[in-house]
Protein backbone atom coordinates (compact mmCIF):
# COMPACT_ATOMS: atom_id res chain seq x y z
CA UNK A 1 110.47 122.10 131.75
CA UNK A 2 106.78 121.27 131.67
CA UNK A 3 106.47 124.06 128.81
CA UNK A 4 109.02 122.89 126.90
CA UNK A 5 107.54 119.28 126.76
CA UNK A 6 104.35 120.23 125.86
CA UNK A 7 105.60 122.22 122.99
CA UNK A 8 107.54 118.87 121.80
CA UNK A 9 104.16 117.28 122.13
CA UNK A 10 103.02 115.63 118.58
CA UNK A 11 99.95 116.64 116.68
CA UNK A 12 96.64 114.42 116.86
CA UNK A 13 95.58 114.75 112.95
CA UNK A 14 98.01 112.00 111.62
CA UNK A 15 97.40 109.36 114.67
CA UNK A 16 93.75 109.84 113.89
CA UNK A 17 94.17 109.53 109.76
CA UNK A 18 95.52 106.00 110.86
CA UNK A 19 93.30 105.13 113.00
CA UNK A 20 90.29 105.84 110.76
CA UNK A 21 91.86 104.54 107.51
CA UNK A 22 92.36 101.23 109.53
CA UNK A 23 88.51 101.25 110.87
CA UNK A 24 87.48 101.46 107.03
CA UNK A 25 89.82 98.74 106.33
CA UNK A 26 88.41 96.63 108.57
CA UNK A 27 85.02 97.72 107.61
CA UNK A 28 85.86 96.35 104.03
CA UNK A 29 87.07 92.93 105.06
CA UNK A 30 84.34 91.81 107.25
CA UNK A 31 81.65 93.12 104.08
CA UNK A 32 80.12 96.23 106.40
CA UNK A 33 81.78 98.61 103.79
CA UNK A 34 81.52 98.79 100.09
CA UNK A 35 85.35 99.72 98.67
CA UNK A 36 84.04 102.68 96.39
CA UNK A 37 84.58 104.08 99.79
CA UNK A 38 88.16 104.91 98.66
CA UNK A 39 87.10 106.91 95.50
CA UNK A 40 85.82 109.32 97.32
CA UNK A 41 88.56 109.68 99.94
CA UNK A 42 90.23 109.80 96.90
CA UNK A 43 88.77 113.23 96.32
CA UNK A 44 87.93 114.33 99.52
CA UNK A 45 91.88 114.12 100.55
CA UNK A 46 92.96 118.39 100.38
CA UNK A 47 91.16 118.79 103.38
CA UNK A 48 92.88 116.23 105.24
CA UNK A 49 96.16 118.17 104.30
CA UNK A 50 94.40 121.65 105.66
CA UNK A 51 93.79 119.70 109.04
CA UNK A 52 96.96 118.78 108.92
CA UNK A 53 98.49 122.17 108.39
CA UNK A 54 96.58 123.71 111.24
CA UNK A 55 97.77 120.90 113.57
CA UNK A 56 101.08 121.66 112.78
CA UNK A 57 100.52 125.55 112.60
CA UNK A 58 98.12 126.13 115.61
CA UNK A 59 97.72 122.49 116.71
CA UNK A 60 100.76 122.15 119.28
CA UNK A 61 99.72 126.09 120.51
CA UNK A 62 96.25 125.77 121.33
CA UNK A 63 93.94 123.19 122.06
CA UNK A 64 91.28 125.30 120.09
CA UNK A 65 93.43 124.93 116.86
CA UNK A 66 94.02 120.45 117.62
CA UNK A 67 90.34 120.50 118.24
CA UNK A 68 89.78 122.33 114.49
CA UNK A 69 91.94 120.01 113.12
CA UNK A 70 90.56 116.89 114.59
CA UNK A 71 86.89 117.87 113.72
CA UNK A 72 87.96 118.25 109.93
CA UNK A 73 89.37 114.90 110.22
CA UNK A 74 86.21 113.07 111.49
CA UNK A 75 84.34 115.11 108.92
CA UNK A 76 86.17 114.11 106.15
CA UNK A 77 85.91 110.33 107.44
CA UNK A 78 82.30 110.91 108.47
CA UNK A 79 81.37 112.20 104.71
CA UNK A 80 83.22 109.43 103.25
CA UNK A 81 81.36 106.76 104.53
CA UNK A 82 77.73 108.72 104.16
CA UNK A 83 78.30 109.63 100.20
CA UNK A 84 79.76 105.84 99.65
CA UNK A 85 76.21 104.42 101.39
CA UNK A 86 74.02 106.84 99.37
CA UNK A 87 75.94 106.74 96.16
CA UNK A 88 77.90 109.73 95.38
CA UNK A 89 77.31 110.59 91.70
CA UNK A 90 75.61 107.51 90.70
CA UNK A 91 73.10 109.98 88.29
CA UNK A 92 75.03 113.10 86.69
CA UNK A 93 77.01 112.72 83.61
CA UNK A 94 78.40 115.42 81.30
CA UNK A 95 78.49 114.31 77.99
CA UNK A 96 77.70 110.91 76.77
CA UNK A 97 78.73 109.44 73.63
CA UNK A 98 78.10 106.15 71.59
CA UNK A 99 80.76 103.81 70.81
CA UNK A 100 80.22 101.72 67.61
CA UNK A 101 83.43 100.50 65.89
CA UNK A 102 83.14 98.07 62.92
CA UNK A 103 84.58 94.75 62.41
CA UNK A 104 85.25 94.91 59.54
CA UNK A 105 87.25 91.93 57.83
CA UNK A 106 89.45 90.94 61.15
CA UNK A 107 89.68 87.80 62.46
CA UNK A 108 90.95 88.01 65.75
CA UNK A 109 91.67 91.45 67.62
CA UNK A 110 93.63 93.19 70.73
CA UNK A 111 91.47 95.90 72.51
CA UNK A 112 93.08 98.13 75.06
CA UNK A 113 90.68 100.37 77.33
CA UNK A 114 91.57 102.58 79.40
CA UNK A 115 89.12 104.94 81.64
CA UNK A 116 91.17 106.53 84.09
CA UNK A 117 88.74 106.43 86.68
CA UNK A 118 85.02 105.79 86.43
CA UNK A 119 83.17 102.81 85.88
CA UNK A 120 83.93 100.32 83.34
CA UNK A 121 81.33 97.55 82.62
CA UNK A 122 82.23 94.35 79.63
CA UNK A 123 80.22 92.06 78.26
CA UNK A 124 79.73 89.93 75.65
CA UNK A 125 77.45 91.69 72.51
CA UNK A 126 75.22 88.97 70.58
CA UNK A 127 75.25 88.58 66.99
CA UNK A 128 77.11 92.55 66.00
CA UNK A 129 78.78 93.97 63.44
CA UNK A 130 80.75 95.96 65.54
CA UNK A 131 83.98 94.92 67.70
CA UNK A 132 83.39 97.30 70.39
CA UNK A 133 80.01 99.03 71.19
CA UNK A 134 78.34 100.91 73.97
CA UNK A 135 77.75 103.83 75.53
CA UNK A 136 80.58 105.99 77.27
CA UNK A 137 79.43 109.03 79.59
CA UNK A 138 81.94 111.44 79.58
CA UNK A 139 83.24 113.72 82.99
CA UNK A 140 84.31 117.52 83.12
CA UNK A 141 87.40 118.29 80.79
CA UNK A 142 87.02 114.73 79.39
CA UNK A 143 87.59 113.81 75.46
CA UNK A 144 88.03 110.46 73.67
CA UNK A 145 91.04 109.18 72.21
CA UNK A 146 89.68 105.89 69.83
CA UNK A 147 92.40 104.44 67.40
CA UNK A 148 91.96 101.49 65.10
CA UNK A 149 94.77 99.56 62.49
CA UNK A 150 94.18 96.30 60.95
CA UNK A 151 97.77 94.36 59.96
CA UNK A 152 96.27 91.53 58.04
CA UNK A 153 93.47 89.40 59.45
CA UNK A 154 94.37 91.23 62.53
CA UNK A 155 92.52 94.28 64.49
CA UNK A 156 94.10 96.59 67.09
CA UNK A 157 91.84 98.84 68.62
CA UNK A 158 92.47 101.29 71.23
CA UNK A 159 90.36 104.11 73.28
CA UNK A 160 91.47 105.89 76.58
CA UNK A 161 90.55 109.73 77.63
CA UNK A 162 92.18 112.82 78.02
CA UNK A 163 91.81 115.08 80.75
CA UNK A 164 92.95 118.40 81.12
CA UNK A 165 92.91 117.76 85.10
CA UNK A 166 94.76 114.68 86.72
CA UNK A 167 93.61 113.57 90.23
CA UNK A 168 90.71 114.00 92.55
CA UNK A 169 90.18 117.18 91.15
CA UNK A 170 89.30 116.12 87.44
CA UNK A 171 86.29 114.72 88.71
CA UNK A 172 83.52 116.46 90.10
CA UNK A 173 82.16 115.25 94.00
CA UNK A 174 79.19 114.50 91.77
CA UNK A 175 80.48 114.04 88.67
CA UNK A 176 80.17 109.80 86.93
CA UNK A 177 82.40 108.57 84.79
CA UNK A 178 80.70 105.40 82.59
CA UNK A 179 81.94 103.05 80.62
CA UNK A 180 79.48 100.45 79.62
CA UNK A 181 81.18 98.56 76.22
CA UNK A 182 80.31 95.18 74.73
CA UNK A 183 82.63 93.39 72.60
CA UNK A 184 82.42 91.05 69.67
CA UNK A 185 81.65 87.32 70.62
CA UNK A 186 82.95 85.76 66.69
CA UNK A 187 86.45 86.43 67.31
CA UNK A 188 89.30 85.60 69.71
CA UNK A 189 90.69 88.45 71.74
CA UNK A 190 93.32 89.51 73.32
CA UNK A 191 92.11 92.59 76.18
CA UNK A 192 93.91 94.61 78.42
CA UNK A 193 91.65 97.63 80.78
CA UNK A 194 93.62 99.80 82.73
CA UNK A 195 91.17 101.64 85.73
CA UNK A 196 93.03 104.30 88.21
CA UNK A 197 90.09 104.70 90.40
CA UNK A 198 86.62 103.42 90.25
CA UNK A 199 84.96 99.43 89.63
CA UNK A 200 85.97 97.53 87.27
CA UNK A 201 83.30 94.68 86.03
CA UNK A 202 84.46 92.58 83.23
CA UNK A 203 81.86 89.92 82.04
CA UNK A 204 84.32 87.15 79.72
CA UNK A 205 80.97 84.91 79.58
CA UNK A 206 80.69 84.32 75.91
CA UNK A 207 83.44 85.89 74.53
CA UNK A 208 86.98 83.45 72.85
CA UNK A 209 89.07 85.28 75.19
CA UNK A 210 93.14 84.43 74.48
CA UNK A 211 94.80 86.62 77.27
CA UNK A 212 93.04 89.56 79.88
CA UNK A 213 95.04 91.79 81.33
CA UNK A 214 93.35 93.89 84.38
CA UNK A 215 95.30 96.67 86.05
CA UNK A 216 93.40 98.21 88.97
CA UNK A 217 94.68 101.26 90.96
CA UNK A 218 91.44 102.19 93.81
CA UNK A 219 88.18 100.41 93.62
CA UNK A 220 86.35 96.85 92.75
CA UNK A 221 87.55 94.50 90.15
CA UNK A 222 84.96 91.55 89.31
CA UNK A 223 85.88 89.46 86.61
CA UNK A 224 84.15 86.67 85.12
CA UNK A 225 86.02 84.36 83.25
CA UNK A 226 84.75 82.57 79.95
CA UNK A 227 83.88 78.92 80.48
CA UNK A 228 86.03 77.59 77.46
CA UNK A 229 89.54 78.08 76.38
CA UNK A 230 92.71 78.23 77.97
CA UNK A 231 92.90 81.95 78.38
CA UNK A 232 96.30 83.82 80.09
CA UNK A 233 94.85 86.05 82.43
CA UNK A 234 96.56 88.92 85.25
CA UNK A 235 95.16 90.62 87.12
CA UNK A 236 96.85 93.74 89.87
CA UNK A 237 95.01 95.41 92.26
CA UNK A 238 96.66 98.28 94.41
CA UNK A 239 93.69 99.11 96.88
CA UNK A 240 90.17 97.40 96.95
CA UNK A 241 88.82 93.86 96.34
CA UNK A 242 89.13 91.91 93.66
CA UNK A 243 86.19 89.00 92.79
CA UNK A 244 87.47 86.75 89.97
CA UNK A 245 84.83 83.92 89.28
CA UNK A 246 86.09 80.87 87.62
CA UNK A 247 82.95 78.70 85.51
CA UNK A 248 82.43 75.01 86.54
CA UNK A 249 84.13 73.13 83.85
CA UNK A 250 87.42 75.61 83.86
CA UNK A 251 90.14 74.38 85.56
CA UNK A 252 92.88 77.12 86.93
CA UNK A 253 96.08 77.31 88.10
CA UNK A 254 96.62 80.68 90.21
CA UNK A 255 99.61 82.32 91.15
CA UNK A 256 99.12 84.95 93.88
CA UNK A 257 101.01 88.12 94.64
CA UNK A 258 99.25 89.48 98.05
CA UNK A 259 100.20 91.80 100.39
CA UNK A 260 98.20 93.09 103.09
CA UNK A 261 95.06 91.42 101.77
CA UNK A 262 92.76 89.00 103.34
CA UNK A 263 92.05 85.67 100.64
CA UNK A 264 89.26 83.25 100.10
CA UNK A 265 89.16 80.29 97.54
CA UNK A 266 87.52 77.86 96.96
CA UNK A 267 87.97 74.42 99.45
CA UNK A 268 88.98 71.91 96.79
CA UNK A 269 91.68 74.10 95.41
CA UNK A 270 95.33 72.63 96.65
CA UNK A 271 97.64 75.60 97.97
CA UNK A 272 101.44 75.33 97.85
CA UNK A 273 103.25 78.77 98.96
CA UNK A 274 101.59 80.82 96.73
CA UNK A 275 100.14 78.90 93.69
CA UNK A 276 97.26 76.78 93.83
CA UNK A 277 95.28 74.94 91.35
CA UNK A 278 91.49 73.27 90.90
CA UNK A 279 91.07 69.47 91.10
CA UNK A 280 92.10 67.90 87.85
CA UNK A 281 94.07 70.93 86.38
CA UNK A 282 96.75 68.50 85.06
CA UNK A 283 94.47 66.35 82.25
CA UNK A 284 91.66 69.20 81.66
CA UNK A 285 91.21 70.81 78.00
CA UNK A 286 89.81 73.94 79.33
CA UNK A 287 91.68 75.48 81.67
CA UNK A 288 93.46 79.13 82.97
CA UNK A 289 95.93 80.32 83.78
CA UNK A 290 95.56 82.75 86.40
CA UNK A 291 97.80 85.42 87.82
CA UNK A 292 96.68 87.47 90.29
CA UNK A 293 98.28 90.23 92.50
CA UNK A 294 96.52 92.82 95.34
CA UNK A 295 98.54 94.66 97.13
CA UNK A 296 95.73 95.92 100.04
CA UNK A 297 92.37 94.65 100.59
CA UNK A 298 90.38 91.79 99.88
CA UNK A 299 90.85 88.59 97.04
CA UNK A 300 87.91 86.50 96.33
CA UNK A 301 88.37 83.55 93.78
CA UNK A 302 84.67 82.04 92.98
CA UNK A 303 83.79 78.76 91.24
């Protein structure tokens, strides 16, 4: 009997997965822990899965074999939070290429980015020619995709990668993926970024900004908004923290779609259920609308 319970006995790998995914959690609430933690757990996760097969092949059989296991773990979580404090990959780059597309004779324009993962940094670009500019360093297996119609007085333009990998292991442990882009301040726009993994960091301050759209898979998401207009903005995090800081003059009206994730906004704001809006929202000219949703981690609205 007393061998036949220990043989039903469960492994230690996935109570300890748990347990350490909820220590970096709470790490990341209380500020201890940046979030680019999670990009490279992201990429650091096969070995979890060979801990977990030699729990399950050796683990319940010898203590050697749970011991194994439970070291790879710790290791895994151990590296994690070393490379995140020292920066994993913060100075190689493959490639690099510059990013200069014109105007032309457009007078307002949509502009959809899309990284993948990386870093993606906006901002407003002072007295250009261009619509989009920058400077876009390039990971392993990585090309450009850049597409741009006018219809009218109206510019679409359009750039997102292709990989020949997909995952954790398209991107080298040391490999950075950079996206630093400024966009044209003369004409209204309508944006939309799309990051799987990484930090997002848009900049509106500036820019005639009609609607953002922000989708965030693993990472950071800061987004300044522009201090006049009355822009439509959403924003959707899945896991991370998401910073959106509102100008003084703006009024907003925010609707939020949270799940396990811890909030903090501004005192003056008045809540009801899950939309709340900025002292005088009702009679202001310049004002946002604000939608945002974060499914795990941390939401910060700034004014």
């Amino acid at each position: 009997m007393g061998e036949q319970n220990r043989n039903r006995q469960g492994g230690i790998v996935g109570p300890v997965i748990l347990i350490g995914l909820g220590i970096v959690f709470l790490l990341n609430n209380l500020g201890l822990l940046d979030w680019s933690v999670w990009e490279v757990l992201l990429r650091l996760w096969p070995i979890l899965l060979i801990a977990a097969g030699l729990d399950l092949i050796v683990g319940w059989r010898s203590i050697w074999g749970s011991l194994l296991a439970l070291v790879l773990t710790l290791g895994v979580l151990v590296m994690a939070l070393w490379l995140s404090r020292v920066g994993v990959g913060a100075e190689r780059a493959v490639r690099t290429k510059e990013i200069a597309q014109p105007l032309r004779d457009v007078e307002r324009a949509e502009v959809k980015l899309d990284p993948g993962v990386g870093t993606l940094r906006l901002q407003a670009a002072r007295d250009s020619e261009n619509l989009v500019e920058g400077t876009i360093h390039l990971g392993r297996q990585e090309e450009l995709e850049s597409r741009f119609s006018a219809q009218g007085d109206i510019g679409e333009f359009m750039l997102r990668t292709e990989s020949g990998a997909f995952g954790p292991f398209s991107v080298g442990l040391m490999d950075q993926r950079l996206w630093d882009l400024k966009l044209n301040n003369a004409v209204p726009l309508n944006l939309e970024t799309h990051l799987g993994l990484g930090e997002t960091d848009v900049d509106l301050t500036g820019l005639e900004v009609e609607s953002l759209v922000v989708d965030h898979g693993i990472g950071q998401t800061t987004v300044v908004l522009p201090s006049e207009g009355q822009p439509e903005v959403m924003i959707d995090g899945a896991i991370g923290q998401t910073i959106v800081v509102i100008p003084e003059g703006l009024a907003a009206r925010i609707r939020l779609d949270t799940g396990i994730t811890s909030r903090q906004l501004p005192e003056a704001y008045a809540c009801d259920d899950d939309i709340c809006t900025s002292p005088g929202y009702d009679t202001a000219d310049q004002h946002v609308e604000l939608e945002v949703g974060q499914a795990i981690g941390s939401l910060v609205i700034r004014q």
